[in-house]
Structure formats: structure tokens, C-alpha cells
C-alpha atoms as a PDB file:
ATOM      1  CA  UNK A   1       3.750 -15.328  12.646  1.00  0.00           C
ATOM      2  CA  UNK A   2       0.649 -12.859  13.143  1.00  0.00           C
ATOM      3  CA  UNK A   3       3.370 -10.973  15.352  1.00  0.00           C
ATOM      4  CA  UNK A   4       6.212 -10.659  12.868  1.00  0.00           C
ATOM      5  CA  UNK A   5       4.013  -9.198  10.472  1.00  0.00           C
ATOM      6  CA  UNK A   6       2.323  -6.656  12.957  1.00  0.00           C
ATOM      7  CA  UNK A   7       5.661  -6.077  14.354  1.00  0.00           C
ATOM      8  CA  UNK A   8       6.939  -5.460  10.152  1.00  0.00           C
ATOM      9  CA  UNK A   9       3.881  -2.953   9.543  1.00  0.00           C
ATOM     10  CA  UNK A  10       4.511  -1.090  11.970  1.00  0.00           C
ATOM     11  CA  UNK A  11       8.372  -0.616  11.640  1.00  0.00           C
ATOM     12  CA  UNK A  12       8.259  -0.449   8.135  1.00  0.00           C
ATOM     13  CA  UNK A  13       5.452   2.886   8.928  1.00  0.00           C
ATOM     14  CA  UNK A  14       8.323   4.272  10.864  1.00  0.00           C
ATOM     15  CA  UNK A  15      11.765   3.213   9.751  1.00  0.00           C
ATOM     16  CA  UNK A  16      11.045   4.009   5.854  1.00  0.00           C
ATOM     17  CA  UNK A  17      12.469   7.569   7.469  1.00  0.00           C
ATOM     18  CA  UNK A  18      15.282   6.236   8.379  1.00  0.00           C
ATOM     19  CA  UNK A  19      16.825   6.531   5.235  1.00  0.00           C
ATOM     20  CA  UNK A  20      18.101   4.738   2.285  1.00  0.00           C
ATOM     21  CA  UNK A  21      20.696   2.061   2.641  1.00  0.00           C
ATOM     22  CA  UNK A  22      23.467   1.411  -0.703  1.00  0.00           C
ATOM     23  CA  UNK A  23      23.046   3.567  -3.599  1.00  0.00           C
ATOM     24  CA  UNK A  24      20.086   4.393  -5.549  1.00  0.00           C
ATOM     25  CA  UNK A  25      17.269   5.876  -5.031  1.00  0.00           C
ATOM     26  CA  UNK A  26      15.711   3.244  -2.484  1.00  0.00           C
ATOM     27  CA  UNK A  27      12.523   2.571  -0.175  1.00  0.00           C
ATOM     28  CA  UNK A  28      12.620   5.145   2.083  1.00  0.00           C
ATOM     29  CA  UNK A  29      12.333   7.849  -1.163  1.00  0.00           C
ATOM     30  CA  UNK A  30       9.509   5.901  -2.990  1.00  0.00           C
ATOM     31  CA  UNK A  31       7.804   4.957   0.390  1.00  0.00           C
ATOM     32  CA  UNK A  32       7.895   8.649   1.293  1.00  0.00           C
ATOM     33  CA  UNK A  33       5.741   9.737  -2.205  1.00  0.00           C
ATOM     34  CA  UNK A  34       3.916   6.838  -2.035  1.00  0.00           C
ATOM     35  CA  UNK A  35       2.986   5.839   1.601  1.00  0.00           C
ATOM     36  CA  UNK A  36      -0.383   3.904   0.749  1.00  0.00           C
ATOM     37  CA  UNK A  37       1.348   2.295  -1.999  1.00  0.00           C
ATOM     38  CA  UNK A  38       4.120   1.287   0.613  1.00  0.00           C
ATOM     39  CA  UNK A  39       1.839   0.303   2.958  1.00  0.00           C
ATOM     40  CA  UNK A  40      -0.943  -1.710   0.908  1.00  0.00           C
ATOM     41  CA  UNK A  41       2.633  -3.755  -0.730  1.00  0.00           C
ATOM     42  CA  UNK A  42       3.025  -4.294   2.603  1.00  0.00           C
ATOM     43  CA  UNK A  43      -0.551  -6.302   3.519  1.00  0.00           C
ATOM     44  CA  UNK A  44      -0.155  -8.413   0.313  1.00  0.00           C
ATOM     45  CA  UNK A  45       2.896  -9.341   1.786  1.00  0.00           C
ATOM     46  CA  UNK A  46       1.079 -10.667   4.615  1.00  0.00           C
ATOM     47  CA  UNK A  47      -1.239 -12.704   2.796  1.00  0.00           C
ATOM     48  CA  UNK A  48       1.638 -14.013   0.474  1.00  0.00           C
ATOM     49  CA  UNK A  49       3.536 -15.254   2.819  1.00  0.00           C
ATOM     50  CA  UNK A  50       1.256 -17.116   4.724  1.00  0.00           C
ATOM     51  CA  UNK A  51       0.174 -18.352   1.345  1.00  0.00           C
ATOM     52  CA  UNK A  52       3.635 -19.450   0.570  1.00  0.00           C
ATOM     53  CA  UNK A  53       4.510 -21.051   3.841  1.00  0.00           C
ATOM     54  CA  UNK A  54       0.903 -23.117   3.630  1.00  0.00           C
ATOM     55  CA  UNK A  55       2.666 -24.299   0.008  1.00  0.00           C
ATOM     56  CA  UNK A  56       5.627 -25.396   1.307  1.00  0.00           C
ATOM     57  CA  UNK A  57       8.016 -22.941   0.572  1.00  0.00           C
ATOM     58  CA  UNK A  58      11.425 -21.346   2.044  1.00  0.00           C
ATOM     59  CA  UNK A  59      12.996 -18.184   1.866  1.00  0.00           C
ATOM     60  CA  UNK A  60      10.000 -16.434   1.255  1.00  0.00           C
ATOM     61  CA  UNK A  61      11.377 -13.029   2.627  1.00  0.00           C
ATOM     62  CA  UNK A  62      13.887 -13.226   0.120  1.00  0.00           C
ATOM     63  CA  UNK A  63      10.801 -13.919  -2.790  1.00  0.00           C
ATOM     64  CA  UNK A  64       8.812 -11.297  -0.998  1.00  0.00           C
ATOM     65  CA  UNK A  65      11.374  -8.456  -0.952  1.00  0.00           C
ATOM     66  CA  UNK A  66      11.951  -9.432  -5.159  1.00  0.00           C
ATOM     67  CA  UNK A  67       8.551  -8.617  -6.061  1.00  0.00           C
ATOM     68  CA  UNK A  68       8.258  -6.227  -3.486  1.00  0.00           C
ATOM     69  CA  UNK A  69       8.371  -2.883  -5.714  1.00  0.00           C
ATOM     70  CA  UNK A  70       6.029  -4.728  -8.402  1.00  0.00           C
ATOM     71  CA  UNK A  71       3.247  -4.970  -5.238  1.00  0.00           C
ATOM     72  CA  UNK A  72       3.768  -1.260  -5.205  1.00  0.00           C
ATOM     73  CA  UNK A  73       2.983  -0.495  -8.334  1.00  0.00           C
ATOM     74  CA  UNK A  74      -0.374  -3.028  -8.282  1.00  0.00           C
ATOM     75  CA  UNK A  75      -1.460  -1.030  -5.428  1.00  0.00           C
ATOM     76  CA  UNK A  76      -0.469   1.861  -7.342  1.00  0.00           C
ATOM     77  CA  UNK A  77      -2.894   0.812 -10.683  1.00  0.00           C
ATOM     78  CA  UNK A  78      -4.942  -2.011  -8.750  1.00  0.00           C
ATOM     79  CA  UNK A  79      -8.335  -1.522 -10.953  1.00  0.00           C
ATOM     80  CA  UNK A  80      -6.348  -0.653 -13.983  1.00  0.00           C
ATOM     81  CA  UNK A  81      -4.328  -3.650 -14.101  1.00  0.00           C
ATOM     82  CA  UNK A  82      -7.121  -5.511 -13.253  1.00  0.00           C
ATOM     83  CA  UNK A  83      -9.622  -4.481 -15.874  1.00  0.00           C
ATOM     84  CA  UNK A  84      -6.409  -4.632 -18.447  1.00  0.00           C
ATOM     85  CA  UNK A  85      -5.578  -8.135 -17.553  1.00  0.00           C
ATOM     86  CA  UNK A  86      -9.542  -9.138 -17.693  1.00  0.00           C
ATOM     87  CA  UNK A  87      -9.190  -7.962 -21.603  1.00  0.00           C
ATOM     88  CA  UNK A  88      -6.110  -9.646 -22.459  1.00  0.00           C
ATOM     89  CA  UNK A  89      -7.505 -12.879 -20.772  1.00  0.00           C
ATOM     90  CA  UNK A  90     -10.327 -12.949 -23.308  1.00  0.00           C
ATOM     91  CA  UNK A  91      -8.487 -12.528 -26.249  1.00  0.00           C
ATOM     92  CA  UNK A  92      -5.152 -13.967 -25.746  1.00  0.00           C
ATOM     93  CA  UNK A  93      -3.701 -12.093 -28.327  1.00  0.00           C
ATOM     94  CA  UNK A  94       0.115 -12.624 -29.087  1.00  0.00           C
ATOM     95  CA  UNK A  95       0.189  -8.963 -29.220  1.00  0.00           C
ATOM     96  CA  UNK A  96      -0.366  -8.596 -25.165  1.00  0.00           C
ATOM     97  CA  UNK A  97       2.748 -10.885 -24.864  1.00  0.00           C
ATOM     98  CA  UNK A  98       4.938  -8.189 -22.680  1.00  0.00           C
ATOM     99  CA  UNK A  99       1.856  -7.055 -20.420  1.00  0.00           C
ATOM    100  CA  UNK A 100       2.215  -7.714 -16.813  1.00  0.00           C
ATOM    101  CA  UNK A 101      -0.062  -9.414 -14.806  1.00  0.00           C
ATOM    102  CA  UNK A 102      -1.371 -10.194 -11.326  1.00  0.00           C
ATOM    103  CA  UNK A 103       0.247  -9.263  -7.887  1.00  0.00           C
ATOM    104  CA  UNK A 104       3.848  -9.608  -9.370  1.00  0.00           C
ATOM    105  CA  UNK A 105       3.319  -7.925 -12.847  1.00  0.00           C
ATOM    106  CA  UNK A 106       4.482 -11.442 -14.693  1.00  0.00           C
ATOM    107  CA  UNK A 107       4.625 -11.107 -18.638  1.00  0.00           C
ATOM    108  CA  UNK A 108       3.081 -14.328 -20.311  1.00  0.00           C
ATOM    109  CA  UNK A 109       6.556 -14.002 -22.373  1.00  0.00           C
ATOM    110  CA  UNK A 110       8.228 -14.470 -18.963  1.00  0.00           C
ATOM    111  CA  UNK A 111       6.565 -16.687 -17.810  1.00  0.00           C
ATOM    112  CA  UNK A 112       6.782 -18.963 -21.245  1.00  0.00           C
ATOM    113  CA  UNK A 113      10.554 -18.813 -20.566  1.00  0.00           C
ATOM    114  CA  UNK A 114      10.319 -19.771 -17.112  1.00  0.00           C
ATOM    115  CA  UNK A 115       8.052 -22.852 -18.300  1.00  0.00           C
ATOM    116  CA  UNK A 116      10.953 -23.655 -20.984  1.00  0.00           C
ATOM    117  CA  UNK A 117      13.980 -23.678 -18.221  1.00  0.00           C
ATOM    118  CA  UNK A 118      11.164 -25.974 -15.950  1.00  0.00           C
ATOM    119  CA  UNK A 119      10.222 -29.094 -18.703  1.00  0.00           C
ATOM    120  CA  UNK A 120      14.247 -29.191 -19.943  1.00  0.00           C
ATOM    121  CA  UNK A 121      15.481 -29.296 -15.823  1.00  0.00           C
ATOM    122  CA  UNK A 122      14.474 -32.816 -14.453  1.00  0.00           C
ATOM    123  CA  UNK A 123      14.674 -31.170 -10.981  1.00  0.00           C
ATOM    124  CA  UNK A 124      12.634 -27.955 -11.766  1.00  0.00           C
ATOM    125  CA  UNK A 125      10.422 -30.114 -13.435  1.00  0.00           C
ATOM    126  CA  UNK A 126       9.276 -32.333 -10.826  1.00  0.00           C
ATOM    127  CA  UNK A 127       9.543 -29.307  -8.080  1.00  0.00           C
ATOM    128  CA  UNK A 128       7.305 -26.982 -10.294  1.00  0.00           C
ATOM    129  CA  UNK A 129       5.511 -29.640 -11.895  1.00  0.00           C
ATOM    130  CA  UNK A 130       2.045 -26.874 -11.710  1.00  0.00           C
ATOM    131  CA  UNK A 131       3.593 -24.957 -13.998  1.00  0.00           C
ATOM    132  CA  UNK A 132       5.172 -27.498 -16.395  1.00  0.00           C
ATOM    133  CA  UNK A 133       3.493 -26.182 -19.894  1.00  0.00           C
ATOM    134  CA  UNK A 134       6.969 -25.977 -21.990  1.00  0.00           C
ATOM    135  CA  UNK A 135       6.538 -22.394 -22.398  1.00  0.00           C
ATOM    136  CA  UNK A 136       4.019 -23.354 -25.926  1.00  0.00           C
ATOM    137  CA  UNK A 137       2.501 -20.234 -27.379  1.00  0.00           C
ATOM    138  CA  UNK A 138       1.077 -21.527 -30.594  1.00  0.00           C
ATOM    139  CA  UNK A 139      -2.547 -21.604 -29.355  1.00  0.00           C
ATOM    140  CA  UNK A 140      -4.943 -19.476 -28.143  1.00  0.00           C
ATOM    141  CA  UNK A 141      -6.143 -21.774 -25.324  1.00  0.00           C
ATOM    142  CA  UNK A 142      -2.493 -22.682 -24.465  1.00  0.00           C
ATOM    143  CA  UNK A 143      -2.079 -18.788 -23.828  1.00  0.00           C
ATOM    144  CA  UNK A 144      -5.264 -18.153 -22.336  1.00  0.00           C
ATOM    145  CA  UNK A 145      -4.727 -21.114 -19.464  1.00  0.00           C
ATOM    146  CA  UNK A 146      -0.953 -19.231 -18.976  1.00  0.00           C
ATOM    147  CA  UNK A 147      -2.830 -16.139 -18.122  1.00  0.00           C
ATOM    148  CA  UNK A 148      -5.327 -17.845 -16.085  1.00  0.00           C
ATOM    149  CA  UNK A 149      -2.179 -19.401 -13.640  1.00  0.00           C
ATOM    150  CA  UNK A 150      -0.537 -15.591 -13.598  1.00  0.00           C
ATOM    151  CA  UNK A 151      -3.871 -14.741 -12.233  1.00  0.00           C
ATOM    152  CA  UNK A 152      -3.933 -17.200  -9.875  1.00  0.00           C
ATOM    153  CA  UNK A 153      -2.084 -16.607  -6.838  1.00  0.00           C
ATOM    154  CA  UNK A 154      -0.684 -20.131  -6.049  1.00  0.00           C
ATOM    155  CA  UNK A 155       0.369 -20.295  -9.868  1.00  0.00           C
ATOM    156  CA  UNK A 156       1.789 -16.978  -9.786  1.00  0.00           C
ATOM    157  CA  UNK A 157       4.121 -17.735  -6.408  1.00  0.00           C
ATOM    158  CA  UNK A 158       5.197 -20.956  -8.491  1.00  0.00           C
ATOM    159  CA  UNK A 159       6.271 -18.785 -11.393  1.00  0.00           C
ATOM    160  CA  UNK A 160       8.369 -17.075  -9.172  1.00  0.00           C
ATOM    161  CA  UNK A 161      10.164 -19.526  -7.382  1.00  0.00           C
ATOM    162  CA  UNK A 162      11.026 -21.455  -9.955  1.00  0.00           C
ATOM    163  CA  UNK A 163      12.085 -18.249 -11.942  1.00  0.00           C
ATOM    164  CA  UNK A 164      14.705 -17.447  -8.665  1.00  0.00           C
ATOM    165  CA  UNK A 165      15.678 -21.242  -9.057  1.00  0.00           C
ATOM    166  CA  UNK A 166      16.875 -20.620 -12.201  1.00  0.00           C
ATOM    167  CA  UNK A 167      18.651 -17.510 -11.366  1.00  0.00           C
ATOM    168  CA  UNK A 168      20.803 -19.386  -8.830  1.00  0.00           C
ATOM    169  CA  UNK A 169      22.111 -21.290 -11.162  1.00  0.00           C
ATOM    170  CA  UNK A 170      22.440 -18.515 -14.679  1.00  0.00           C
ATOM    171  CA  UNK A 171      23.795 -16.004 -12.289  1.00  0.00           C
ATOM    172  CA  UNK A 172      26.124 -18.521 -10.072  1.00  0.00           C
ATOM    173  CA  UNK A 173      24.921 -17.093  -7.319  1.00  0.00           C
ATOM    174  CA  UNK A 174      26.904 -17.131  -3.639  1.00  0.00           C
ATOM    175  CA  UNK A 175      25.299 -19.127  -0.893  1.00  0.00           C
ATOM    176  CA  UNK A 176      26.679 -16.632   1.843  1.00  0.00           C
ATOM    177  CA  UNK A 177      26.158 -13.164   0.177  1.00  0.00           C
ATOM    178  CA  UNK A 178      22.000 -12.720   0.445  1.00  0.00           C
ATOM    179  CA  UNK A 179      21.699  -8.983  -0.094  1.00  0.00           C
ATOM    180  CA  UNK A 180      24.182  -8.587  -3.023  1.00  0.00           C
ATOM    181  CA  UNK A 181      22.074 -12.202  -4.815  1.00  0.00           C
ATOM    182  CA  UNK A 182      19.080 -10.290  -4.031  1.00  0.00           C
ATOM    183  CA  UNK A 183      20.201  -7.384  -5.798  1.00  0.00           C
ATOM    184  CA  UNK A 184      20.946  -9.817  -8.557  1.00  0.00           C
ATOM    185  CA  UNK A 185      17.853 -11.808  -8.766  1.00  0.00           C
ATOM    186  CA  UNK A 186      15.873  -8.419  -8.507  1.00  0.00           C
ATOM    187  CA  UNK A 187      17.599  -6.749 -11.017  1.00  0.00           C
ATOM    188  CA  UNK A 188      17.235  -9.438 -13.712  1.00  0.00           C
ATOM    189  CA  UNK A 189      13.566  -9.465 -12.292  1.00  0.00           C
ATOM    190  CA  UNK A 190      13.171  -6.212 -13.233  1.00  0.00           C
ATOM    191  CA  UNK A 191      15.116  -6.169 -16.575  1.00  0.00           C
ATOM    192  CA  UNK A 192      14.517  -9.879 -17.744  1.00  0.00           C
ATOM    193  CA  UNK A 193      16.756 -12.749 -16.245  1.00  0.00           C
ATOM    194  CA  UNK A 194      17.980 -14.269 -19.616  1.00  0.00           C
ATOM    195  CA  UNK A 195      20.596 -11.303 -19.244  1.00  0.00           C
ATOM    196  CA  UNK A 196      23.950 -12.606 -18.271  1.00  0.00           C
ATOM    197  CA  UNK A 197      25.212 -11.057 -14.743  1.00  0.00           C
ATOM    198  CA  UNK A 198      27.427  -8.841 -15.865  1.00  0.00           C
ATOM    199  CA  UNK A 199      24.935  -7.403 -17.717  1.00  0.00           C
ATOM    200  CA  UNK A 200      22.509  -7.289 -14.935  1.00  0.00           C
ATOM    201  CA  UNK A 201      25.242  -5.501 -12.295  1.00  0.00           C
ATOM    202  CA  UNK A 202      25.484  -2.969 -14.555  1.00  0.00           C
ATOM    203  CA  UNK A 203      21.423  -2.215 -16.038  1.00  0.00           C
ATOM    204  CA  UNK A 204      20.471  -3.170 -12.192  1.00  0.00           C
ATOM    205  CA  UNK A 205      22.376   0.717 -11.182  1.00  0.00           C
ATOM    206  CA  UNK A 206      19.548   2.394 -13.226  1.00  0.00           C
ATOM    207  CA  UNK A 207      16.822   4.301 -11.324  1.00  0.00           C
ATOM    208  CA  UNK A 208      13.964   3.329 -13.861  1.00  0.00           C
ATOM    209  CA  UNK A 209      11.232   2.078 -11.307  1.00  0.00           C
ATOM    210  CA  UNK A 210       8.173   2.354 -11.465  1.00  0.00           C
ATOM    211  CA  UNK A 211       7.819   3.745 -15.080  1.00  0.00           C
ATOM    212  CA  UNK A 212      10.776   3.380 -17.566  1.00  0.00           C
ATOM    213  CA  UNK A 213      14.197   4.515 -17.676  1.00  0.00           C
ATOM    214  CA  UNK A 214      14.256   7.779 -18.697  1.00  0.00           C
ATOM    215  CA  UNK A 215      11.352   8.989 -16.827  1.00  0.00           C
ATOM    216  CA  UNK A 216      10.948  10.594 -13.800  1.00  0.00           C
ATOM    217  CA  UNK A 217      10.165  10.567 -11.406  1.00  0.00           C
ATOM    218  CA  UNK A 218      12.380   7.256 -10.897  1.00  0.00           C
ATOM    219  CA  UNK A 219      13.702   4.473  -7.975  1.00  0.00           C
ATOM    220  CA  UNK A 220      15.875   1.614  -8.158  1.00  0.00           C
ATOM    221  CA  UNK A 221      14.018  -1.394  -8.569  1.00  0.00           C
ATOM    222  CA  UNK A 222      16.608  -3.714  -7.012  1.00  0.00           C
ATOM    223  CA  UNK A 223      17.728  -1.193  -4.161  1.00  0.00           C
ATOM    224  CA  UNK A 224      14.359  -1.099  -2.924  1.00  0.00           C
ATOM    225  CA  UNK A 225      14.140  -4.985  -3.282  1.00  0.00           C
ATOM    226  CA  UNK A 226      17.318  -4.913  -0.711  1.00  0.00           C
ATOM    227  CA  UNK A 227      15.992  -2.139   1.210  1.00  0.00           C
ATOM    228  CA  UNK A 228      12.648  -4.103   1.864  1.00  0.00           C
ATOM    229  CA  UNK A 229      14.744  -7.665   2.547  1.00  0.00           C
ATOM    230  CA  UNK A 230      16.842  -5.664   5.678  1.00  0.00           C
ATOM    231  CA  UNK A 231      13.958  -3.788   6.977  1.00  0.00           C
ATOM    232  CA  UNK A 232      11.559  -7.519   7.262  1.00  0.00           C
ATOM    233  CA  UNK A 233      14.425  -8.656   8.865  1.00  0.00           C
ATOM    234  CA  UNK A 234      15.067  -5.907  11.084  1.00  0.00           C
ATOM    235  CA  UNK A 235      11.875  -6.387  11.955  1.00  0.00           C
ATOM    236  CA  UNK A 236      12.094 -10.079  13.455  1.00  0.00           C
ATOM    237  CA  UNK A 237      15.222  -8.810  15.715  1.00  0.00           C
END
């Protein structure tokens, strides 16, 4: 394991000039402006997926390369995401509802609508049982303890599971076509997964990452989510 992930670094140091695969502006471009953002993503990658494997979980490349831009743009704004996410913590207001927060920039409303697919699925339920709140909002201690588990790292890798869980089944996804359900899952990641699909194959071609569409300059979220997924896999070849 120690091995894949030495082997990953130091590819992904290398190959990022390899250039972009698909369309978009992709990893190679951001990695290229951003190289200690690129490469810091990379270590938490590392420690997540060690983390994930210890919990039990598969597929974690494919989780990995989903949040993969948004562990960019922590190590981008580590210390001021971190001293913004201490403030909303202590006041819980209903106003910070569409912050991000933690490793994989999760909004508390996101992750109240995860919470709400996981109590009304018996199987989610019982599989993401840590995270089984019902997505209630109506107190401040019920949103305080939902910030608390986005800033906790086992918490936070349950939120996202469960969240690609759900997409699997909204977005009817294909059990042999990886990349282009990974370009789906990252997309409504990125742009909010109650969108139906063909909504999200069409919003998921917009270079808005890391700031906003419309500003520049931008990447494509879900093109560097596929670009990271072949490169950790090109990497174990």
C-alpha cells in the first residue's frame, strides 16, 4: 500500500505534464498553476485512503478522485477554511447553511440532504447508520453536532459514501462505464446531486473550478476528478 502511494506521488509530480485527457480544462492545467496545491491534495489522499480502507470501505480511488479538486482548494485556503469553519461551529447560524467544510468542502445543507436520502433508505440506513440524523435543522445543537461530523474525518468519508450511494441509484448509473459515472457523480458533486442527469451532463461541461462560473481563471471540476481517477490507476500498472 505504502508503495502505491509513493509510486502515485511521484508519477502524479511527473505525468501532470503529460497533458489533459477529454475536454475541459483538466489536471495537468490546474496542477501546472498550482503544483503545491496538487501535490499537498495528493498526501491527504494518502491519509484518506488508508483511513477509508481501516473503515471498511471499497472503491475508494473512485471517492478519492471525486473530492479530489475540493482537497485542492483546502490546501489552497487551509487556515482560512479552518478559522471560517471554527466560527460557524460556534454559532450554528442557519445563515452559514451553504459554507463548505472540512477536507471535502461539505455544506451542512448537503449534508442535511444526504442524512434525508439515509433515514428514508432501509439499506443506507443501516450502512451509514453514523450519520443517520434525518437531515433536522430546527435546532441549534442539531446543527452544531452536523458540523462537528463534517469536521470529523471518519464522519466526513461517511457523508461521502453514502452521498455516491445515492447517486448510483438518482443518476442510474452503469456498472461497466467508471470514468463517464465518475464524471457524473463529480459533476453533481460539484453542482449539487439533487440535479437530474441530464442536467448534470450538461452544467458538468462548465470550467467553473475552483471559484465560480464566470470567473477566471477556471478548470473543470469533473474533468479533473477523471483526470486524477486514470492517473492513480496508471499508477498501480
Amino acid at each position: 500500500m505504502k508503495k502505491f502511494f509513493l509510486i502515485l506521488y511521484i508519477i502524479a509530480g511527473l505525468q501532470v505534464h503529460a497533458g489533459d485527457a477529454g475536454q475541459g480544462r483538466g489536471l495537468k492545467s490546474f496542477a501546472e498553476k498550482n503544483p503545491g496545491a496538487f501535490k499537498d491534495a495528493v498526501k491527504l489522499c494518502m491519509e484518506f485512503k488508508f483511513m477509508m480502507i481501516k473503515l471498511g470501505y471499497t472503491d475508494c480511488d473512485f471517492a478519492l478522485a471525486v473530492v479530489f479538486p475540493e482537497l485542492m482548494r483546502y490546501s489552497t485556503y487551509r487556515d482560512e477554511i479552518e478559522a471560517f469553519a471554527t466560527e460557524i461551529a460556534y454559532s450554528a447560524s442557519l445563515d452559514f447553511e451553504g459554507f463548505s467544510i472540512g477536507h471535502f468542502q461539505i455544506k451542512p445543507v448537503f449534508a442535511e440532504t444526504v442524512e434525508d436520502f439515509v433515514a428514508n433508505n432501509p439499506r443506507l440506513k443501516k450502512k451509514y447508520a453514523v450519520i443517520d440524523y434525518g437531515g433536522n435543522t430546527s435546532t441549534i445543537t442539531q446543527r452544531r453536532n452536523r458540523i462537528r461530523r463534517l469536521q470529523n474525518p471518519e464522519t466526513e468519508i461517511a457523508y461521502l459514501f453514502a452521498f455516491i450511494d445515492i447517486c448510483k441509484t438518482r443518476l442510474s448509473l452503469e456498472d461497466d462505464d467508471t470514468q463517464n459515472n465518475l464524471w457524473l457523480v463529480a459533476s453533481a458533486y460539484n453542482a449539487g446531486f439533487c440535479y437530474k442527469r441530464e442536467i448534470l451532463e450538461k452544467t458538468g461541461k462548465t470550467d467553473s473550478f475552483p471559484n465560480g462560473s464566470g470567473k477566471t481563471p477556471a478548470w473543470n471540476y469533473a474533468q479533473i476528478a477523471v483526470d486524477f481517477y486514470r492517473l492513480s490507476n496508471a499508477s498501480k500498472k
